[in-house]
C-alpha atoms as a PDB file:
ATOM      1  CA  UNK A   1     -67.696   8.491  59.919  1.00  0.00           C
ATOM      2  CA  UNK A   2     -63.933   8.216  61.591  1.00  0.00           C
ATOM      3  CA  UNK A   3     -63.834   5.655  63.641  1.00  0.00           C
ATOM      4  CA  UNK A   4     -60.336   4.265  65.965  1.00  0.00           C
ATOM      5  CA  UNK A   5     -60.607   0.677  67.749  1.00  0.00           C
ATOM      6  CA  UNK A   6     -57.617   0.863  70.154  1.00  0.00           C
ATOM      7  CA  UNK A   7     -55.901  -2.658  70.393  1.00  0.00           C
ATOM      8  CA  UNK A   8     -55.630  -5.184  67.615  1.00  0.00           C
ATOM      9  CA  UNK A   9     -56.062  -8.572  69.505  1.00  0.00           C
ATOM     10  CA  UNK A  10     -58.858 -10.649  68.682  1.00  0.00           C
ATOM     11  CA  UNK A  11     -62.045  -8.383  70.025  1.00  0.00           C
ATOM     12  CA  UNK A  12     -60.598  -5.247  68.423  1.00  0.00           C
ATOM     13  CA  UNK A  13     -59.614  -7.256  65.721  1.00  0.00           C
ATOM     14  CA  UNK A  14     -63.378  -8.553  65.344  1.00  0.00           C
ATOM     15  CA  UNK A  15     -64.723  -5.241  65.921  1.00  0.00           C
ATOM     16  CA  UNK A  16     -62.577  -3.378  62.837  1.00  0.00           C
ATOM     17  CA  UNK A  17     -62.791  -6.118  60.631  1.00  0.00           C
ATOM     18  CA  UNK A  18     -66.735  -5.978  60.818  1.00  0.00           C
ATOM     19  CA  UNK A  19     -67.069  -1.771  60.877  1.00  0.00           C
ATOM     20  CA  UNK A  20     -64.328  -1.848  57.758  1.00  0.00           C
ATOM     21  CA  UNK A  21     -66.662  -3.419  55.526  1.00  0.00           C
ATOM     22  CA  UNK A  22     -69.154  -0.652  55.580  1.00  0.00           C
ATOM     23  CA  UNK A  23     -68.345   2.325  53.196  1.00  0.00           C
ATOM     24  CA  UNK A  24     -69.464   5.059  54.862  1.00  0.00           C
ATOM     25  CA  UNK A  25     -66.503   3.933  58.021  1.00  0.00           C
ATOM     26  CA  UNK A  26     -63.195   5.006  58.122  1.00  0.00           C
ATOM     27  CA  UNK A  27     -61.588   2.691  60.054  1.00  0.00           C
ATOM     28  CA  UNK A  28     -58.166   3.225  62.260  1.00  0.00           C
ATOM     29  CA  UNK A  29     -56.487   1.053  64.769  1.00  0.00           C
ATOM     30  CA  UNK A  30     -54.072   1.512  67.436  1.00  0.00           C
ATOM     31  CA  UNK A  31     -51.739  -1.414  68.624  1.00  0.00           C
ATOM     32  CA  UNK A  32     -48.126  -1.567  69.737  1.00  0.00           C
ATOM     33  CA  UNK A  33     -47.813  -5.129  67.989  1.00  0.00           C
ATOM     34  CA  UNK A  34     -45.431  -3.791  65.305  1.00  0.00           C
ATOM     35  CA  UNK A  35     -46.284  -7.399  62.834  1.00  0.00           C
ATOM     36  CA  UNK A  36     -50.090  -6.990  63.688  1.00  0.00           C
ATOM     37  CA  UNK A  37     -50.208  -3.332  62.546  1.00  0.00           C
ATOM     38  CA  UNK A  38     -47.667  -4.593  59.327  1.00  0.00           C
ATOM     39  CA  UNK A  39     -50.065  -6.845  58.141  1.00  0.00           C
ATOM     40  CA  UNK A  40     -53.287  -5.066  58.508  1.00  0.00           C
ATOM     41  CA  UNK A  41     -51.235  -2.296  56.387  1.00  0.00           C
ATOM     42  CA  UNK A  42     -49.969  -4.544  53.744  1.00  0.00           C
ATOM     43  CA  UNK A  43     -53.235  -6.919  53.061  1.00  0.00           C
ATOM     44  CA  UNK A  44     -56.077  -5.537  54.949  1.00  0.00           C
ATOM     45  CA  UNK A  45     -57.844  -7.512  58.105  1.00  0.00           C
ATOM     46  CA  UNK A  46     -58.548 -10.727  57.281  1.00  0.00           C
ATOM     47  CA  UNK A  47     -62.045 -12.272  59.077  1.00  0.00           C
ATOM     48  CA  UNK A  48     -62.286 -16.163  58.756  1.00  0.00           C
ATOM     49  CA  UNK A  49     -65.453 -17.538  60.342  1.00  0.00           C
ATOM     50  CA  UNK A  50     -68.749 -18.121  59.358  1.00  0.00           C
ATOM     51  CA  UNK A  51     -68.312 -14.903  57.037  1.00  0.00           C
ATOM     52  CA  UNK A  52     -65.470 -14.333  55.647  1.00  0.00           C
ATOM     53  CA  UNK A  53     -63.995 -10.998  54.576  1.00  0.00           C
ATOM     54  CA  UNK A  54     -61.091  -8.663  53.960  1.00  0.00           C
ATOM     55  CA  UNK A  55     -61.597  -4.946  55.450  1.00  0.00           C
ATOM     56  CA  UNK A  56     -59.772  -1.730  54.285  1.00  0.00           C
ATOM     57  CA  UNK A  57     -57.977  -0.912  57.711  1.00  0.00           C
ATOM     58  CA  UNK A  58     -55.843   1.471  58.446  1.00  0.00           C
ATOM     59  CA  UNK A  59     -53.588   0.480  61.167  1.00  0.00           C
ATOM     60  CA  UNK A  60     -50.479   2.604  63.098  1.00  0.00           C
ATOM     61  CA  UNK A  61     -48.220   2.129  66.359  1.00  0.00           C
ATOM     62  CA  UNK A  62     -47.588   5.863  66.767  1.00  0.00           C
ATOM     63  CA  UNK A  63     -51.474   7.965  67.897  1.00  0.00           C
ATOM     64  CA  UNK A  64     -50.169  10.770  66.750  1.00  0.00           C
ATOM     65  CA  UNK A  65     -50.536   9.530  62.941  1.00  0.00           C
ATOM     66  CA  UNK A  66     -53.858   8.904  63.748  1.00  0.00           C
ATOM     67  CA  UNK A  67     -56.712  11.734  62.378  1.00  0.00           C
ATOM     68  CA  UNK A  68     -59.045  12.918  64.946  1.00  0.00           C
ATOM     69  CA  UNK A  69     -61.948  10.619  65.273  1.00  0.00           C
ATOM     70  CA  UNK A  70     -65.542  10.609  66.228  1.00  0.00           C
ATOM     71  CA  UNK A  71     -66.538   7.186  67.756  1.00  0.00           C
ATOM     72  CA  UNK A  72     -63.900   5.217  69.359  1.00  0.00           C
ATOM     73  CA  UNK A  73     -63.481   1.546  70.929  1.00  0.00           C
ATOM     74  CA  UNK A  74     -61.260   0.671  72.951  1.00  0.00           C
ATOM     75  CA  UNK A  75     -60.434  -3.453  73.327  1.00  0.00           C
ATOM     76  CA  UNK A  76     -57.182  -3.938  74.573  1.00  0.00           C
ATOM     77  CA  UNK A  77     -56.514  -6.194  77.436  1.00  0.00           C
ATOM     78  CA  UNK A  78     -57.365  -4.196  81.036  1.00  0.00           C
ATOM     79  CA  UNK A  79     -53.799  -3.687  82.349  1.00  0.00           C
ATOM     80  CA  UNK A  80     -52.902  -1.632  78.815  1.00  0.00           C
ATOM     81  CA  UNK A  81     -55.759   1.061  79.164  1.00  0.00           C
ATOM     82  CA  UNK A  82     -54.004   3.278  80.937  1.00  0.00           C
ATOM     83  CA  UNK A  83     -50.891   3.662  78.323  1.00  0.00           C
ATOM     84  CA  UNK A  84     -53.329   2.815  75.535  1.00  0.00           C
ATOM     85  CA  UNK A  85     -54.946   5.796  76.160  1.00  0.00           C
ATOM     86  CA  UNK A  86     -52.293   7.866  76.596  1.00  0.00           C
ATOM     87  CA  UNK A  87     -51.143   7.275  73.468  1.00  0.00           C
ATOM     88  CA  UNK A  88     -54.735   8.051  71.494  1.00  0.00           C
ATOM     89  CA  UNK A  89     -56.014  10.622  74.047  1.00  0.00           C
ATOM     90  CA  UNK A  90     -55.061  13.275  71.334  1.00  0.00           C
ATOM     91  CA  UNK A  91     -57.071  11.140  69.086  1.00  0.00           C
ATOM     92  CA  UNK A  92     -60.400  11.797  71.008  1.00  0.00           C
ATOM     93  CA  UNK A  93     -60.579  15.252  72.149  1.00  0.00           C
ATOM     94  CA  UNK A  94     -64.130  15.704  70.837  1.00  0.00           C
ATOM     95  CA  UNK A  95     -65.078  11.995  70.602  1.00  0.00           C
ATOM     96  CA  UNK A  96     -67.286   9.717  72.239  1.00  0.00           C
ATOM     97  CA  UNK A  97     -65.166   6.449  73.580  1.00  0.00           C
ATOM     98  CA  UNK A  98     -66.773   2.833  74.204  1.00  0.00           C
ATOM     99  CA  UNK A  99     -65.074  -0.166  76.125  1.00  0.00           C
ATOM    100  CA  UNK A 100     -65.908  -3.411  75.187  1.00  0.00           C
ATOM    101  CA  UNK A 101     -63.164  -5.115  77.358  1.00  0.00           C
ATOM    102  CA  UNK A 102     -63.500  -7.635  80.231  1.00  0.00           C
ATOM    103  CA  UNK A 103     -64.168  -6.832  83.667  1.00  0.00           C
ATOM    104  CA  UNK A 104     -64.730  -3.816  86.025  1.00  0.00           C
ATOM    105  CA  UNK A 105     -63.086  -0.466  86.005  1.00  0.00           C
ATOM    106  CA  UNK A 106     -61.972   0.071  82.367  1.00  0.00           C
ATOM    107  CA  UNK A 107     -64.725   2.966  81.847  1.00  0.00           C
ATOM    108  CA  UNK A 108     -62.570   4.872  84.907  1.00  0.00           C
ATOM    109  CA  UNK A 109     -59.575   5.123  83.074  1.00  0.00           C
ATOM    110  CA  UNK A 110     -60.751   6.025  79.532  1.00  0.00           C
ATOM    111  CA  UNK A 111     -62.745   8.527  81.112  1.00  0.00           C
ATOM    112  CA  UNK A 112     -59.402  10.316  82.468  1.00  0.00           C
ATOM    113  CA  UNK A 113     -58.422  11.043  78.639  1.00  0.00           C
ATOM    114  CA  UNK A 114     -62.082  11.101  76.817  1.00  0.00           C
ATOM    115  CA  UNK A 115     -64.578  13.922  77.068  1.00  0.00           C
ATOM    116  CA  UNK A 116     -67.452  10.942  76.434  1.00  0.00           C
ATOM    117  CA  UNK A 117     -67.592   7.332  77.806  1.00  0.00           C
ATOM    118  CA  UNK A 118     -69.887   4.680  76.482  1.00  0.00           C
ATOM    119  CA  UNK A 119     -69.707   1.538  78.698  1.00  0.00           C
ATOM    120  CA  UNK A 120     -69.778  -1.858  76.685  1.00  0.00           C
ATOM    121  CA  UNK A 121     -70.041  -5.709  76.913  1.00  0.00           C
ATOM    122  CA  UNK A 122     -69.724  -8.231  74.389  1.00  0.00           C
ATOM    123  CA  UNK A 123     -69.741 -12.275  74.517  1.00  0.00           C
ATOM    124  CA  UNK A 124     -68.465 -11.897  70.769  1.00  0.00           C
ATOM    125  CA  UNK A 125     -65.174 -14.057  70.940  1.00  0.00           C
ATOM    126  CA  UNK A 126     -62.692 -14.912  68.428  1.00  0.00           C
ATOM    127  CA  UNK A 127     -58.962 -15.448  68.479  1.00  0.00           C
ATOM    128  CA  UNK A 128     -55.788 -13.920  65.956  1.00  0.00           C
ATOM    129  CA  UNK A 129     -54.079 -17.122  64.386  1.00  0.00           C
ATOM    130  CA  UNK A 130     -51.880 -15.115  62.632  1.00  0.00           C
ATOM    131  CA  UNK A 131     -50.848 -11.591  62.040  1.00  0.00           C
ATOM    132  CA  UNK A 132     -53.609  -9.902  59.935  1.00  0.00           C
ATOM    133  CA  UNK A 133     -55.617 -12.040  60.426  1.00  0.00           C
ATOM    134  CA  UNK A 134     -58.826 -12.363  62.931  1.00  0.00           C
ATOM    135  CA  UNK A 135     -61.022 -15.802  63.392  1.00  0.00           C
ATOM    136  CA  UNK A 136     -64.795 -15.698  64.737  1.00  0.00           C
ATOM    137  CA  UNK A 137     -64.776 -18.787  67.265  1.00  0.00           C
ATOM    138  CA  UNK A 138     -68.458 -17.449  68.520  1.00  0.00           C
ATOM    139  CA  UNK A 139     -70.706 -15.434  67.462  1.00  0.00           C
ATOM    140  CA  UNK A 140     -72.365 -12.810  70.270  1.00  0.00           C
ATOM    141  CA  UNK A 141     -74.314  -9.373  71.228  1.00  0.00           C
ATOM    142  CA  UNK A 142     -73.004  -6.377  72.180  1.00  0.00           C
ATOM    143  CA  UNK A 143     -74.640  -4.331  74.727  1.00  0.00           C
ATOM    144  CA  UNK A 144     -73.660  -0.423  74.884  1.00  0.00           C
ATOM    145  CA  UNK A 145     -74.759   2.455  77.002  1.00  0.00           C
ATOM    146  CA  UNK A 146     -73.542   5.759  78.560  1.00  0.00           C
ATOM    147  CA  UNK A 147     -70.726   5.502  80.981  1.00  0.00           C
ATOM    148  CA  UNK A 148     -72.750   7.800  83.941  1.00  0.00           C
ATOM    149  CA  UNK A 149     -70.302   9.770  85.420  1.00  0.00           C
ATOM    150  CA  UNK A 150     -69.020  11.250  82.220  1.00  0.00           C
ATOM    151  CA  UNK A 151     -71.717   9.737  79.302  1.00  0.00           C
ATOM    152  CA  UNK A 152     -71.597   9.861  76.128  1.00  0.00           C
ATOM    153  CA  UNK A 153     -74.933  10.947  74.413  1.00  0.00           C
ATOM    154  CA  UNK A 154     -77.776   8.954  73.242  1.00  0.00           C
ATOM    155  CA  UNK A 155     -77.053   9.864  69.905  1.00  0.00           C
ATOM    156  CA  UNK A 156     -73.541   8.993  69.578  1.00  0.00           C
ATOM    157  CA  UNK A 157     -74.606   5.643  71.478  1.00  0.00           C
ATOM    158  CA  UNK A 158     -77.382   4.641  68.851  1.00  0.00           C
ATOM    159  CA  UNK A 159     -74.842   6.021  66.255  1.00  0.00           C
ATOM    160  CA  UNK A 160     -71.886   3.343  67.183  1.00  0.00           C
ATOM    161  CA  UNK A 161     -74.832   0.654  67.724  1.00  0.00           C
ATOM    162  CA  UNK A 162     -75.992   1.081  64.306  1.00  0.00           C
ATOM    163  CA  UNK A 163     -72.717   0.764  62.577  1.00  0.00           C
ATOM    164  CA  UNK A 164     -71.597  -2.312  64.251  1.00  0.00           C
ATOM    165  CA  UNK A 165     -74.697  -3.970  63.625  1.00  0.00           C
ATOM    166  CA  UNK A 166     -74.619  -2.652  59.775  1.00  0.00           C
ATOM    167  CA  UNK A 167     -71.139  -4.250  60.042  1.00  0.00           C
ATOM    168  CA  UNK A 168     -72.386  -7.355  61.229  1.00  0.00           C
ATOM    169  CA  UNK A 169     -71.975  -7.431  65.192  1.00  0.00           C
ATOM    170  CA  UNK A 170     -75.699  -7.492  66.694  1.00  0.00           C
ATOM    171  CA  UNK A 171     -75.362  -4.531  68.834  1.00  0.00           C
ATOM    172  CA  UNK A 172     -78.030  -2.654  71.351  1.00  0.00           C
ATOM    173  CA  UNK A 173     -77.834   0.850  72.615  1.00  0.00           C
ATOM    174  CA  UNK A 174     -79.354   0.731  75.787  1.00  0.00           C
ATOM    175  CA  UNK A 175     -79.827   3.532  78.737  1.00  0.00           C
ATOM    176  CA  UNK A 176     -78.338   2.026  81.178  1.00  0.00           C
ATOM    177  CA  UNK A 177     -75.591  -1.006  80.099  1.00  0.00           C
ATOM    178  CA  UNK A 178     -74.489  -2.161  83.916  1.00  0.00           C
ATOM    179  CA  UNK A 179     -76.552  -5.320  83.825  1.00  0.00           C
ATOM    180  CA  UNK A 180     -75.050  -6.183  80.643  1.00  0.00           C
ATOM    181  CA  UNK A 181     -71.526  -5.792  81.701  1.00  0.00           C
ATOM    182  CA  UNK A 182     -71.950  -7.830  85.184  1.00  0.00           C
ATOM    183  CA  UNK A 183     -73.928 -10.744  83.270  1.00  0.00           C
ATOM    184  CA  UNK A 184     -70.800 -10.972  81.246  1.00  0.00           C
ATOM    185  CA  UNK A 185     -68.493 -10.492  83.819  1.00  0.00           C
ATOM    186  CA  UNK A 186     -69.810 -13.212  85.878  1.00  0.00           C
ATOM    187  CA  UNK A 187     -70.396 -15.367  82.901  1.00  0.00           C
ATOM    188  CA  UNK A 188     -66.013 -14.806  82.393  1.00  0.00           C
ATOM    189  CA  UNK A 189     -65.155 -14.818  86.518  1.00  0.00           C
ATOM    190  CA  UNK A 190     -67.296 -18.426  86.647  1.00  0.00           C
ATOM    191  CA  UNK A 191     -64.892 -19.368  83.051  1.00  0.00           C
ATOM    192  CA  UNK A 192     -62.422 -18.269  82.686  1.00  0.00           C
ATOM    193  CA  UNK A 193     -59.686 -18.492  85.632  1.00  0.00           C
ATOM    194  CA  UNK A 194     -61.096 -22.658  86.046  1.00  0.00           C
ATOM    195  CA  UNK A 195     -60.164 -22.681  82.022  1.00  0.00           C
ATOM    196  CA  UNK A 196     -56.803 -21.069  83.152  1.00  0.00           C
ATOM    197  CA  UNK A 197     -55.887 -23.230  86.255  1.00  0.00           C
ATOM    198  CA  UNK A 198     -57.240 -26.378  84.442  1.00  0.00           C
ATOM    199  CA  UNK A 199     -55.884 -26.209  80.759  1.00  0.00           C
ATOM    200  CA  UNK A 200     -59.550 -27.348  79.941  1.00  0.00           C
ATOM    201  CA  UNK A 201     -61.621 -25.989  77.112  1.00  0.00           C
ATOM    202  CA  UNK A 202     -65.098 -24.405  77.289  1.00  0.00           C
ATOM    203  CA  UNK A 203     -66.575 -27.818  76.160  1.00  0.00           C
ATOM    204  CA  UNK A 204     -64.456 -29.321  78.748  1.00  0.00           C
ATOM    205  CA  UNK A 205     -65.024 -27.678  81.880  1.00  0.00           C
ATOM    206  CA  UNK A 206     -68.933 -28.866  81.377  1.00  0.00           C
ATOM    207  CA  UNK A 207     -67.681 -32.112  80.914  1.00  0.00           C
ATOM    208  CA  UNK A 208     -65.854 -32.242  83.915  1.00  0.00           C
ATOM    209  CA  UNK A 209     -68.503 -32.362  86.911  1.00  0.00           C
ATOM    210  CA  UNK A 210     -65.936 -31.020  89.949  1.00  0.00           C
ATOM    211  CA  UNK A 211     -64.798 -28.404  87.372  1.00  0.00           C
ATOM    212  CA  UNK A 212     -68.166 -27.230  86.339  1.00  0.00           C
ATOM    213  CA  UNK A 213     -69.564 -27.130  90.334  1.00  0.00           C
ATOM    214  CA  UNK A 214     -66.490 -24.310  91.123  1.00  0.00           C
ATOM    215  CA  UNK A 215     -68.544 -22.515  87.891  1.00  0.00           C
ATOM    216  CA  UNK A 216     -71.680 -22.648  89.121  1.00  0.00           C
ATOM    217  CA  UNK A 217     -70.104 -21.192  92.950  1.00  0.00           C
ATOM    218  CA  UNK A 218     -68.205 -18.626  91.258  1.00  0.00           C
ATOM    219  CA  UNK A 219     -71.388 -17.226  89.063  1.00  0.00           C
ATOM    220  CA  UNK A 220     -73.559 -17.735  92.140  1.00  0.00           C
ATOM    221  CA  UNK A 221     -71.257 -15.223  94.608  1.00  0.00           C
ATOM    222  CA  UNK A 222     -71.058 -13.158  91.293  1.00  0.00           C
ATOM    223  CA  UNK A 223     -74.965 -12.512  91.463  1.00  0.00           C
ATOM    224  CA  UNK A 224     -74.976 -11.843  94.562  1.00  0.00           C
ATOM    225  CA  UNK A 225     -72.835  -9.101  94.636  1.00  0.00           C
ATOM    226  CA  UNK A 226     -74.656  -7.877  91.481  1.00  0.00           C
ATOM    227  CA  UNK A 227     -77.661  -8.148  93.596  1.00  0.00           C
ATOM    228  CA  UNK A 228     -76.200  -6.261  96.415  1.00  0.00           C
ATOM    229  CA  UNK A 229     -75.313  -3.335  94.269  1.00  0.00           C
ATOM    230  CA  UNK A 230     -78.780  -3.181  92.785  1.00  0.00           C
ATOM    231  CA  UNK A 231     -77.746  -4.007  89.704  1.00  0.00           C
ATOM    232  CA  UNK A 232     -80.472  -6.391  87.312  1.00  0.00           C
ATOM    233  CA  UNK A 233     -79.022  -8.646  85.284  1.00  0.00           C
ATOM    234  CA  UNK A 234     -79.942  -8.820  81.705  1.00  0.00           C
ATOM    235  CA  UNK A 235     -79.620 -12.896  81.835  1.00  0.00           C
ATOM    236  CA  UNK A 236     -79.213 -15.542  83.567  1.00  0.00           C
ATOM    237  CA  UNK A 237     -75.511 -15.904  83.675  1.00  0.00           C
ATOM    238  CA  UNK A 238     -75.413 -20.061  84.399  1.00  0.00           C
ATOM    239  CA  UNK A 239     -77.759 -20.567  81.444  1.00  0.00           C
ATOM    240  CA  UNK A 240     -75.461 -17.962  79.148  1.00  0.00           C
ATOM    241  CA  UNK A 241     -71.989 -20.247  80.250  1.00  0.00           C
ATOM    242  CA  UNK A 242     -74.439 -23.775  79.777  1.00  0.00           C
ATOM    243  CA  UNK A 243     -75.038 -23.178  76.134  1.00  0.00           C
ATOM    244  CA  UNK A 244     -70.943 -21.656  75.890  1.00  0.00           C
ATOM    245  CA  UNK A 245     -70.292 -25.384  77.235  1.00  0.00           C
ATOM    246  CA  UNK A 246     -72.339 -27.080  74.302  1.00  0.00           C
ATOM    247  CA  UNK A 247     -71.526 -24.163  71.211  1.00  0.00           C
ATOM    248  CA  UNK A 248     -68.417 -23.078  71.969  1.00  0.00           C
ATOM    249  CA  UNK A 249     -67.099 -26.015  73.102  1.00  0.00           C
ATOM    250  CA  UNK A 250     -63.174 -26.138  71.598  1.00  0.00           C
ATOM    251  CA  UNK A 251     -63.287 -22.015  72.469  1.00  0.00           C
ATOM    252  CA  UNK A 252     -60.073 -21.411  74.931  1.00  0.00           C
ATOM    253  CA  UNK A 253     -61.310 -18.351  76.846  1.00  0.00           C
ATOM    254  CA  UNK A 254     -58.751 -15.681  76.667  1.00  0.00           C
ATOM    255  CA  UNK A 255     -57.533 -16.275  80.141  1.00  0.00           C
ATOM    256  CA  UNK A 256     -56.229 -19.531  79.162  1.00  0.00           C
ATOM    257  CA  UNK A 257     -54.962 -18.123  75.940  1.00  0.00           C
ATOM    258  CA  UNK A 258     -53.389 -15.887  78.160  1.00  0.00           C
ATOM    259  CA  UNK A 259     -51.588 -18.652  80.863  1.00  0.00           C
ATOM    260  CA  UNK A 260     -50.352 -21.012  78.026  1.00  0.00           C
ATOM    261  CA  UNK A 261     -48.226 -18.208  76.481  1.00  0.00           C
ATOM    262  CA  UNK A 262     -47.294 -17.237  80.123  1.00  0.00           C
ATOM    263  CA  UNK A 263     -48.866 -13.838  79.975  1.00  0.00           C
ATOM    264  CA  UNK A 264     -50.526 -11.488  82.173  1.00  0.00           C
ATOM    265  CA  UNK A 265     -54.369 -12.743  82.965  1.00  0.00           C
ATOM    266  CA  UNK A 266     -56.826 -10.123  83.858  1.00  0.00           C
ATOM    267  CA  UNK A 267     -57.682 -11.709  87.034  1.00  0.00           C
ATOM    268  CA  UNK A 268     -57.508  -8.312  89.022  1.00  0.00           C
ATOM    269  CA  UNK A 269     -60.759  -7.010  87.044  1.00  0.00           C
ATOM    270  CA  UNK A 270     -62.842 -10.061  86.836  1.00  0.00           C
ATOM    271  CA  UNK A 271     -62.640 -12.179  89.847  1.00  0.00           C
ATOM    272  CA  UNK A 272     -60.286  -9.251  91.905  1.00  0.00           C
ATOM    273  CA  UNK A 273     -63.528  -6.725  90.985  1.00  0.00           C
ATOM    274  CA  UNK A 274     -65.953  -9.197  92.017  1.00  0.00           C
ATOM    275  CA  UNK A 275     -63.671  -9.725  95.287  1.00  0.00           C
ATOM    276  CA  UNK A 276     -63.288  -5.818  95.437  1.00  0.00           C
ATOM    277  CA  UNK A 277     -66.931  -5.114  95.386  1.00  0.00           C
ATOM    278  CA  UNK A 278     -67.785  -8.040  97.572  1.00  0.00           C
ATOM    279  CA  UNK A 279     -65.925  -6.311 100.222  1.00  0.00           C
ATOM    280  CA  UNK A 280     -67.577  -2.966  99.639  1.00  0.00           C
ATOM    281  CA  UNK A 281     -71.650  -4.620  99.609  1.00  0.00           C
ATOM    282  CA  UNK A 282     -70.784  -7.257 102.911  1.00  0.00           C
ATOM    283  CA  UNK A 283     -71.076 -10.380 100.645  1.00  0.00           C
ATOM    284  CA  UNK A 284     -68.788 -13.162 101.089  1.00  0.00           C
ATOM    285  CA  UNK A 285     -66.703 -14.280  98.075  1.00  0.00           C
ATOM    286  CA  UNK A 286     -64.526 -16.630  98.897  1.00  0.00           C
ATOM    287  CA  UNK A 287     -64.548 -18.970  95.590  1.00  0.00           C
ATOM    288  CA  UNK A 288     -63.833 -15.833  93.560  1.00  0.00           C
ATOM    289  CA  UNK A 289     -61.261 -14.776  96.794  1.00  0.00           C
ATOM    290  CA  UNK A 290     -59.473 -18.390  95.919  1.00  0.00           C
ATOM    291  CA  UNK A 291     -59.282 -18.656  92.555  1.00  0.00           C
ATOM    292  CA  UNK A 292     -57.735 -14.549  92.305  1.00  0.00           C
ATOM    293  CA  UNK A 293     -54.774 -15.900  94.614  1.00  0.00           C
ATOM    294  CA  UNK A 294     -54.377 -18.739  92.552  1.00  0.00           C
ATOM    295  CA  UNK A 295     -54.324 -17.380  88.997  1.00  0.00           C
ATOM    296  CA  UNK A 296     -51.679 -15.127  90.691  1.00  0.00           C
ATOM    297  CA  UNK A 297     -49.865 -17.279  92.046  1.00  0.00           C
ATOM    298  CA  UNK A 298     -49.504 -19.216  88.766  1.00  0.00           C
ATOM    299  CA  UNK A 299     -48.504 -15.795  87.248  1.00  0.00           C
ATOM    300  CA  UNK A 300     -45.784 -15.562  89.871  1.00  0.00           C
ATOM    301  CA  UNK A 301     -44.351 -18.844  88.753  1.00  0.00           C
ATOM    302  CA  UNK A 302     -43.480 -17.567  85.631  1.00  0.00           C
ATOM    303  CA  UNK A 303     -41.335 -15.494  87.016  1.00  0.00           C
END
């Protein structure tokens, strides 16, 4: 089985490292990181964690030296889908293509250059100290299902479920994956921009009583936009970020990864969807509303 995980930072990373150790995968990634792709080339993908491996993956910059491929995964950060998957479309032309990335309206964009969409979620979480090289800083599920208004099938669904979990990433092929996704998107919009504005870890924020009310407002106008769309969540998303508070606790969610090197957040498809969809059901979200103008404002100081 071919397999291509497009984007080499720390969940794609995760996700080839764990599919390359099974022998009936042939693994290929697709990042523009020119060192990242080096390494992986040179020494294979290193996995340090709780179980340490080295994986057999084949890694390229250019798509088109990439074979055709039957399962895919894309994991690159939201604003990079678009020119992510221009440059693998080729890649895919009879494949089945899952998301696993943050937020809301990834699925949309893969499904403009893949005949199949599986929609994914995954509270896996792990960080790249060094090129070739991938940590686990929590273990997590994975939660995949057909993307509806262009699905993948059931088969290729339980397929890609099977291997990951084989690989070592718990993951469930479900029907219908939307609660999933919006208990992890909340369970980020609550995290990750307070991690951001604050500098404060996972461990942290719950410390930090003013810190870890803003959570619990930005979750609770994140349900209820859930709620308004009919959409049942799979968990309860304050008691999913309560035990990320006590066992993840030095974890810096990507967001603040992202604002201490001065990068690009994905604001606009976490707290922006939630916003965006708030709009569109009549609920009120002014926490999330706040804390979207704020992140981009601090992006604007960078500049």
């Amino acid at each position: 089985m071919r397999i291509c995980v497009v984007g080499c930072g720390a969940i794609g990373s995760l996700f080839a490292a764990h599919l390359g150790r099974l022998p009936d995968a042939e693994v290929w990634a697709f990042d523009v990181a020119e060192a990242q792709v080096r390494a992986i080339n040179d020494g294979g993908l290193r996995l340090t964690g709780t179980d340490p491996v080295v994986s057999r993956v084949q890694a390229r910059t250019d798509g088109a030296e990439i074979p055709p491929c039957q399962l895919g995964i894309v994991a690159t950060k939201s604003l990079h889908t678009e020119s992510a998957m221009l440059a693998t479309a080729r890649v895919f032309a009879d494949g089945a293509v899952c998301s696993v990335q943050n937020g809301v309206g990834n699925e949309e964009i893969v499904a403009r250059h893949a005949p199949r969409v599986i929609r994914g979620t995954t509270i896996v979480a792990g960080s790249v100290p060094a090129p070739g090289v991938v940590h686990l800083d929590a273990p997590g599920d994975t939660w995949i299902g057909p993307f509806e208004p262009k699905p993948a099938r059931m088969d290729e669904v339980r397929l890609l479920a099977d291997l990951l979990t084989r690989g070592g990433l718990r993951t469930t092929a479900m029907a219908d994956s939307r609660g999933a996704q919006w208990t992890k998107l909340i369970f980020n919009a609550a995290t990750s921009p307070v991690a951001a504005l604050t500098g404060l870890t996972m461990g942290q924020l719950g410390g930090a009583a003013e810190a870890r009310e803003l959570v619990s407002g930005l979750a609770a106008e994140g349900c209820a936009v859930a709620d308004a769309l009919g959409i049942t969540l799979d968990d309860d998303p304050m008691a999913l970020i309560d035990a990320a508070f006590s066992h993840a606790h030095g974890h810096q969610p990507s967001m603040l990864q992202d604002a201490l090197a001065r990068r690009r957040t994905e604001i606009d498809v976490l707290n922006g969807g939630i916003v965006r969809m708030g709009r569109e059901t009549g609920v009120p979200t002014p926490l999330n509303q706040a804390v979207t103008a704020l992140v981009d404002g601090l992006e604007r100081s960078w500049t």
